[in-house]
Structures are given as C-alpha cells and as structure tokens.
C-alpha atoms as a PDB file:
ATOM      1  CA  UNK A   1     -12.756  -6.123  -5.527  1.00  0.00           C
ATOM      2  CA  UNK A   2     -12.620  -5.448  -1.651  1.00  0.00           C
ATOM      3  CA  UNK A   3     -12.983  -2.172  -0.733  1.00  0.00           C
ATOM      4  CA  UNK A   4      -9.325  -1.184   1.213  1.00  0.00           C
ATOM      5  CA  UNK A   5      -9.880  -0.448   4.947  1.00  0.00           C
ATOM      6  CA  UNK A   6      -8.631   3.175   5.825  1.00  0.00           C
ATOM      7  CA  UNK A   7      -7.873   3.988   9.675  1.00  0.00           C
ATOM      8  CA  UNK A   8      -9.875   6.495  11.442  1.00  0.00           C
ATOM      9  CA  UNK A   9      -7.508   8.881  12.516  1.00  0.00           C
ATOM     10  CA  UNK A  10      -7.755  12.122  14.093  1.00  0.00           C
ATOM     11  CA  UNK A  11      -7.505  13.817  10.806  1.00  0.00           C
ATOM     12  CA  UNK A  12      -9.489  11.717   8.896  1.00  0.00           C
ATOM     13  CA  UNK A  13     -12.642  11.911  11.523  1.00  0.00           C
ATOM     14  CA  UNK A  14     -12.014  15.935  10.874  1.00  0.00           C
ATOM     15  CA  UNK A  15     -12.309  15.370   7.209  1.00  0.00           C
ATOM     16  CA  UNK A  16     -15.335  13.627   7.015  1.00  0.00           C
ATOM     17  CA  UNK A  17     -17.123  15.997   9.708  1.00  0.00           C
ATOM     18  CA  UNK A  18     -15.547  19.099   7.988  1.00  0.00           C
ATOM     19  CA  UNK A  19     -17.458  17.498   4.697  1.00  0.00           C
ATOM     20  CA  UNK A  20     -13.726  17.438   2.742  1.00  0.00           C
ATOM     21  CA  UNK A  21     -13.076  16.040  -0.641  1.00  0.00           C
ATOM     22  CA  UNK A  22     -10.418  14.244  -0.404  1.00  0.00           C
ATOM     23  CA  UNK A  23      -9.376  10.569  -1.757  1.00  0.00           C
ATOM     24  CA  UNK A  24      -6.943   8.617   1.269  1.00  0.00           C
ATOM     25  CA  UNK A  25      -3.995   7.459  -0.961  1.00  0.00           C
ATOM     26  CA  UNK A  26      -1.844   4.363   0.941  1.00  0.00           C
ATOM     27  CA  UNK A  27       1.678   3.448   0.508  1.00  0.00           C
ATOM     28  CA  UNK A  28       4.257   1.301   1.465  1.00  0.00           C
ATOM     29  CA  UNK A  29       6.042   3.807   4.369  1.00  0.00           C
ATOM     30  CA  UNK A  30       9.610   3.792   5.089  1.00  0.00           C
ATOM     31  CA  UNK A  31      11.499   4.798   8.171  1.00  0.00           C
ATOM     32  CA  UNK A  32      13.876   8.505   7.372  1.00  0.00           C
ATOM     33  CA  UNK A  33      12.414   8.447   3.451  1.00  0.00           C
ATOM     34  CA  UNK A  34      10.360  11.301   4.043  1.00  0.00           C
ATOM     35  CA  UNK A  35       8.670  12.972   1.167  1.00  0.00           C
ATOM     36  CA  UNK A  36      10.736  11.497  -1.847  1.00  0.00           C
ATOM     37  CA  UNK A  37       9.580   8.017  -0.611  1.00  0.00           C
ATOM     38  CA  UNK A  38       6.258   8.827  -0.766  1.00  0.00           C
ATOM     39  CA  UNK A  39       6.143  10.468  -3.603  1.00  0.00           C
ATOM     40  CA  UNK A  40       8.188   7.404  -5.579  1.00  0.00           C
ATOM     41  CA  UNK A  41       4.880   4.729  -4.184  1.00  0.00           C
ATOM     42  CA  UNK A  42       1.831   7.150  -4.955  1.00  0.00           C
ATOM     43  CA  UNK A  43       3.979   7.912  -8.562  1.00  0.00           C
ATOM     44  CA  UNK A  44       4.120  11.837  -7.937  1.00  0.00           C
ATOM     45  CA  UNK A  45       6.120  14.911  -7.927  1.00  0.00           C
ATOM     46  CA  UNK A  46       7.522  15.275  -4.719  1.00  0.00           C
ATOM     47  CA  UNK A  47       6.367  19.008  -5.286  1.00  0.00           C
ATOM     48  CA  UNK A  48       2.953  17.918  -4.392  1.00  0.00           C
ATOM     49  CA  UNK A  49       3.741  16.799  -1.075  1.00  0.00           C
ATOM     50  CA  UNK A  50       2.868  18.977   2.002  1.00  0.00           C
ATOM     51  CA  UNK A  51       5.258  18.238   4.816  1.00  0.00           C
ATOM     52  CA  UNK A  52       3.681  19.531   8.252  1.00  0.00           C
ATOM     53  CA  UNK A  53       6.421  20.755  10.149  1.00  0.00           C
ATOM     54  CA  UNK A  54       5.919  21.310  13.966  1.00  0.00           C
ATOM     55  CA  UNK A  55       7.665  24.471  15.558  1.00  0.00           C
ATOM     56  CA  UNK A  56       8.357  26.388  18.548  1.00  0.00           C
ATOM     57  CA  UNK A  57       8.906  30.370  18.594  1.00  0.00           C
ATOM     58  CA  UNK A  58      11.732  31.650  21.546  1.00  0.00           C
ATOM     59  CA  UNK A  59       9.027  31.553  23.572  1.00  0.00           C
ATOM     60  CA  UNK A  60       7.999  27.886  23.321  1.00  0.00           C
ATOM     61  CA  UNK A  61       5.013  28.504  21.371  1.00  0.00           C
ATOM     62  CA  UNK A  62       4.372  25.677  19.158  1.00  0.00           C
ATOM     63  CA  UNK A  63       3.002  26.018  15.571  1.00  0.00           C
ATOM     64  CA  UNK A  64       2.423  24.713  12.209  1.00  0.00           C
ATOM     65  CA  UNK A  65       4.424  25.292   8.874  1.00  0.00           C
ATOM     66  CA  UNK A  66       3.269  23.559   5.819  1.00  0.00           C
ATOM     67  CA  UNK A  67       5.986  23.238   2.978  1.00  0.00           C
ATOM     68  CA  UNK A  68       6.339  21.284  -0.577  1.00  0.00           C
ATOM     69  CA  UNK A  69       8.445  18.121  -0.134  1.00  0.00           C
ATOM     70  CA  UNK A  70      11.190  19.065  -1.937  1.00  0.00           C
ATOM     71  CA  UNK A  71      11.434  22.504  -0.149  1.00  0.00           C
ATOM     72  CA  UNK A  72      12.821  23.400   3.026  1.00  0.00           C
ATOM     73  CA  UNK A  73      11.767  25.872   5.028  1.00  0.00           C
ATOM     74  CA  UNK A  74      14.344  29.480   6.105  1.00  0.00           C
ATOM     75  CA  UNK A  75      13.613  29.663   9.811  1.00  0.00           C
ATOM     76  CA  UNK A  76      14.895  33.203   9.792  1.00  0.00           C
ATOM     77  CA  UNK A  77      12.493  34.360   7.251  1.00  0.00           C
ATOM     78  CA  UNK A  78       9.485  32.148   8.830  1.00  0.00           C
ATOM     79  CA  UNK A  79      10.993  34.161  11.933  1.00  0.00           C
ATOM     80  CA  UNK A  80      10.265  37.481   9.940  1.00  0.00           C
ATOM     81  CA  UNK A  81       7.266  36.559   8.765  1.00  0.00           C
ATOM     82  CA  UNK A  82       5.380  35.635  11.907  1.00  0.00           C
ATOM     83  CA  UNK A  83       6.682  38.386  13.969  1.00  0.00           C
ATOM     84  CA  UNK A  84       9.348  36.740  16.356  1.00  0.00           C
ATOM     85  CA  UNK A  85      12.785  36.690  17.417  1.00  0.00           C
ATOM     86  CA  UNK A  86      13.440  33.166  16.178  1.00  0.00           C
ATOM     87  CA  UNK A  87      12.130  29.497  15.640  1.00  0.00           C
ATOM     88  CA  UNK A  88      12.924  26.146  16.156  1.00  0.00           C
ATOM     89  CA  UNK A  89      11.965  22.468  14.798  1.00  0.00           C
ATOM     90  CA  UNK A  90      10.663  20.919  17.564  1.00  0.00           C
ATOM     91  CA  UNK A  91      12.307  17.640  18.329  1.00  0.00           C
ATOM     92  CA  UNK A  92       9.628  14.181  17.592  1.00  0.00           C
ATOM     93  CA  UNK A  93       8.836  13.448  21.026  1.00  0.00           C
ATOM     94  CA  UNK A  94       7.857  17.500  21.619  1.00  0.00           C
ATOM     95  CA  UNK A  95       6.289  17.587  18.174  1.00  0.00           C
ATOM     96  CA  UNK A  96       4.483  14.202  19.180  1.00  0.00           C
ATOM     97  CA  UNK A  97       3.397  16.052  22.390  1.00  0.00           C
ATOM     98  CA  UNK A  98       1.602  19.156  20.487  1.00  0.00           C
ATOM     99  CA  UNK A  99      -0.299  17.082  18.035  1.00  0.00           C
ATOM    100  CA  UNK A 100      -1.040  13.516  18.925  1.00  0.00           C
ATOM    101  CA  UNK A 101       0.820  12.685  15.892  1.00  0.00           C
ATOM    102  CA  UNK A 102       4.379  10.320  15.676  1.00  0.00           C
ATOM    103  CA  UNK A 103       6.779  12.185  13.665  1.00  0.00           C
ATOM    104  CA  UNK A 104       6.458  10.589   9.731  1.00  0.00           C
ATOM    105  CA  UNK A 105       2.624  10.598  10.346  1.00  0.00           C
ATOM    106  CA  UNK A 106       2.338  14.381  11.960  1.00  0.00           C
ATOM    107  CA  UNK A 107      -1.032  16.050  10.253  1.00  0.00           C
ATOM    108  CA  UNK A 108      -2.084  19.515  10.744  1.00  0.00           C
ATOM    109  CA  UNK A 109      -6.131  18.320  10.383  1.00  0.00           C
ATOM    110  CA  UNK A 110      -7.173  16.649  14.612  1.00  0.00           C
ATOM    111  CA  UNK A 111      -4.246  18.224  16.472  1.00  0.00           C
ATOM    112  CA  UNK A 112      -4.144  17.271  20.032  1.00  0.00           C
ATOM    113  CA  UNK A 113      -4.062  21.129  20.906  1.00  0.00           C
ATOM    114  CA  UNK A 114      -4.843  24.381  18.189  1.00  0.00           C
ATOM    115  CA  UNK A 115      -1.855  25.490  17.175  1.00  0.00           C
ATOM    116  CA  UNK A 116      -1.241  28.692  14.688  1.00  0.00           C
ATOM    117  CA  UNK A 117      -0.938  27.314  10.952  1.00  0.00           C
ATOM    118  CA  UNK A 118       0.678  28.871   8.044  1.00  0.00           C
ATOM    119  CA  UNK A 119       1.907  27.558   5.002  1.00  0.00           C
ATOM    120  CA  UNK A 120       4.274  28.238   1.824  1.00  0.00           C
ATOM    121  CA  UNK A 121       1.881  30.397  -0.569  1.00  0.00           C
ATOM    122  CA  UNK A 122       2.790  28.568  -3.624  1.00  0.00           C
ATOM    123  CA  UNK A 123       0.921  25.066  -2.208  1.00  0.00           C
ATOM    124  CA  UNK A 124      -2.360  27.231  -3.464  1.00  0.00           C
ATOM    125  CA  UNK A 125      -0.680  27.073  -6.848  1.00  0.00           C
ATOM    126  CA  UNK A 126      -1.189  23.010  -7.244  1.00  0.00           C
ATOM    127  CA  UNK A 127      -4.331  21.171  -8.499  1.00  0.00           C
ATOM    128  CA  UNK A 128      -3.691  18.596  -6.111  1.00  0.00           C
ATOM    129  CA  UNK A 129      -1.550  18.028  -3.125  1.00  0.00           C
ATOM    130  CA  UNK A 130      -0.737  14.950  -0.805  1.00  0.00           C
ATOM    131  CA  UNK A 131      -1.012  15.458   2.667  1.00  0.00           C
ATOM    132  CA  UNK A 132      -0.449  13.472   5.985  1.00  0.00           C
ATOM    133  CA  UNK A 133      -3.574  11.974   7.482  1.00  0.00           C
ATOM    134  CA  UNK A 134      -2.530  11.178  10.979  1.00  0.00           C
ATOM    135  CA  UNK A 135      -0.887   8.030  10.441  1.00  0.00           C
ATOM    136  CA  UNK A 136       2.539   6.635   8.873  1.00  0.00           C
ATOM    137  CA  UNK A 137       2.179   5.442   5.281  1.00  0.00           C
ATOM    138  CA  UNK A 138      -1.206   7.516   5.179  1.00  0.00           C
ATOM    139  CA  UNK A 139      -1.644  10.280   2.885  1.00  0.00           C
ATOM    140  CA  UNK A 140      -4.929  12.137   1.817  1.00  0.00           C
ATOM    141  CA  UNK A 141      -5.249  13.925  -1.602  1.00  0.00           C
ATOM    142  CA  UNK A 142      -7.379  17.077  -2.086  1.00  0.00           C
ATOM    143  CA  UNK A 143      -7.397  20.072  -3.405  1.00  0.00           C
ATOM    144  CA  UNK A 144      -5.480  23.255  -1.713  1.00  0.00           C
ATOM    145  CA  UNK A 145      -8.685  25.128  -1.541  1.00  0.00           C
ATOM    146  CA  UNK A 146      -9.896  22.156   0.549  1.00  0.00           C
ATOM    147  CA  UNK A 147      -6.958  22.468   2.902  1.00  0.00           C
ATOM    148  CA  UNK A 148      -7.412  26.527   3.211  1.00  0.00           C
ATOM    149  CA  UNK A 149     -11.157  25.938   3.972  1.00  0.00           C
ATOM    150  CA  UNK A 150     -10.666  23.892   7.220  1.00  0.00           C
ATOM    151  CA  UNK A 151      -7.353  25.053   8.421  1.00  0.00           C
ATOM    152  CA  UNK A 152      -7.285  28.541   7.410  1.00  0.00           C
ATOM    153  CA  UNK A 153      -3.521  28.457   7.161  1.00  0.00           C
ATOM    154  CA  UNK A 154      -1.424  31.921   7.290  1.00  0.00           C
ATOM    155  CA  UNK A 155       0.256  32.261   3.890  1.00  0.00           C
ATOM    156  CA  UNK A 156       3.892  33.373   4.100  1.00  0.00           C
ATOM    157  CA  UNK A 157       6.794  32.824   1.397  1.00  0.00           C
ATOM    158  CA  UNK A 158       9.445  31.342   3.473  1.00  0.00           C
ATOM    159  CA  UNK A 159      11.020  28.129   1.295  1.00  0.00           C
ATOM    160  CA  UNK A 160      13.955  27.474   0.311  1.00  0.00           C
END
C-alpha cells in the first residue's frame, strides 16, 4: 500500500523539528462544517477537537485561544482571565494576517508571528486530541502533553 503524501506545512515542519509524536490524520474538508465535520470523517468525539481561535485584546493585540470543538469560548471571562478590558475574534483575513494560516486551516504550531497562547484547561484531561496542522482538511493527533511541551499554552477555564 502507498504510503499517503502529507504537506509540509508550517506546523508540521515545527513538529518534526520540535521531535513531536503525533500521527497527521486527513479528511475530506468542508467549507463552514467546522469541528463537527471533522470529527464525523476521522470517526471522533467532537470533544477531542482543538479549535485555534485567533484574537485581538482592546488594544489590537492578537493571541491564541485553544477550545474543544463542541465548546465555545466566554470572551468576557477569557477577558478576566488574561487581564484586559475586552476581546475580540479577529475577522479571517486579520486572523490570516497573524498566522500565515486561512481560516478552517489556522494552527497555533509555525505562526507567522509569536503570539500569547492559552487554552481551555480541560484539553489536558484527553488521551488524545485532534488539532489543525496548517492546512484545510489537515489534522494532527497527539497527545495534550505533546501540545503543552512546544506551545506552552496559558491554561484558563473560559468555555462555555
């Protein structure tokens, strides 16, 4: 059997310098399905999937939050737990700007710029999770411990 061709993305040249365990896992993407689409091809809970959502403080300040798939995020406690006045969901062609990324294949591993990154607490709770790898229809799946290990993510309990 032919071995599947993966892209080299940004994120996937960071995983294989960073040394990361982590199996790329393909599927069929489609355009607004988000999460519960992805989770239906790789036959998942859509717990498991880590969106990563770009945002801007009232300053402009971009950053990363990473959430389960079927969780949203309360911008007024992310607000709280960061320290500012408010945030924002950056619009795609803004979030496209800040990481390299097109919106439906944003990942927070190769950013175009560093960018603070925090992310939901309870993703450390899960065996495995499915994250973006820099490309639409591209997910990776590791371990959280992996994730924490090159990112260092902020942990803050803001999902709703």
């Amino acid at each position: 059997m032919a071995k599947e061709k993966i892209p080299s993305t940004p994120a996937i040249r960071v995983l294989r310098k960073t040394g990361a365990d982590f199996t790329p896992r393909p599927y069929r993407y489609e355009d607004r399905g988000g999460t519960k689409v992805a989770a239906r091809e790789l036959k998942c809970d859509e717990h498991q999937m880590v969106k990563t959502l770009v945002m801007e403080d009232e300053h402009k300040n971009p950053f990363i939050i990473l959430m389960h798939g079927d969780m949203q995020v309360s911008t007024k406690e992310l607000a709280r737990a960061i320290g500012v006045k408010s945030v924002i969901p950056c619009d795609p062609k803004t979030a496209q700007r800040h990481t390299g990324y097109m919106v439906g294949g944003t990942s927070p591993f190769g950013t175009r710029r560093d960018m603070p990154i925090y992310m939901e607490e309870s993703i450390m709770d899960l065996s495995s999770i499915f994250i973006n790898a820099g490309r639409r229809g591209l997910l990776v799946e590791m371990r959280p411990v992996e994730l924490v290990r090159i990112l260092d993510p902020k942990p803050v309990k803001v999902g709703i």
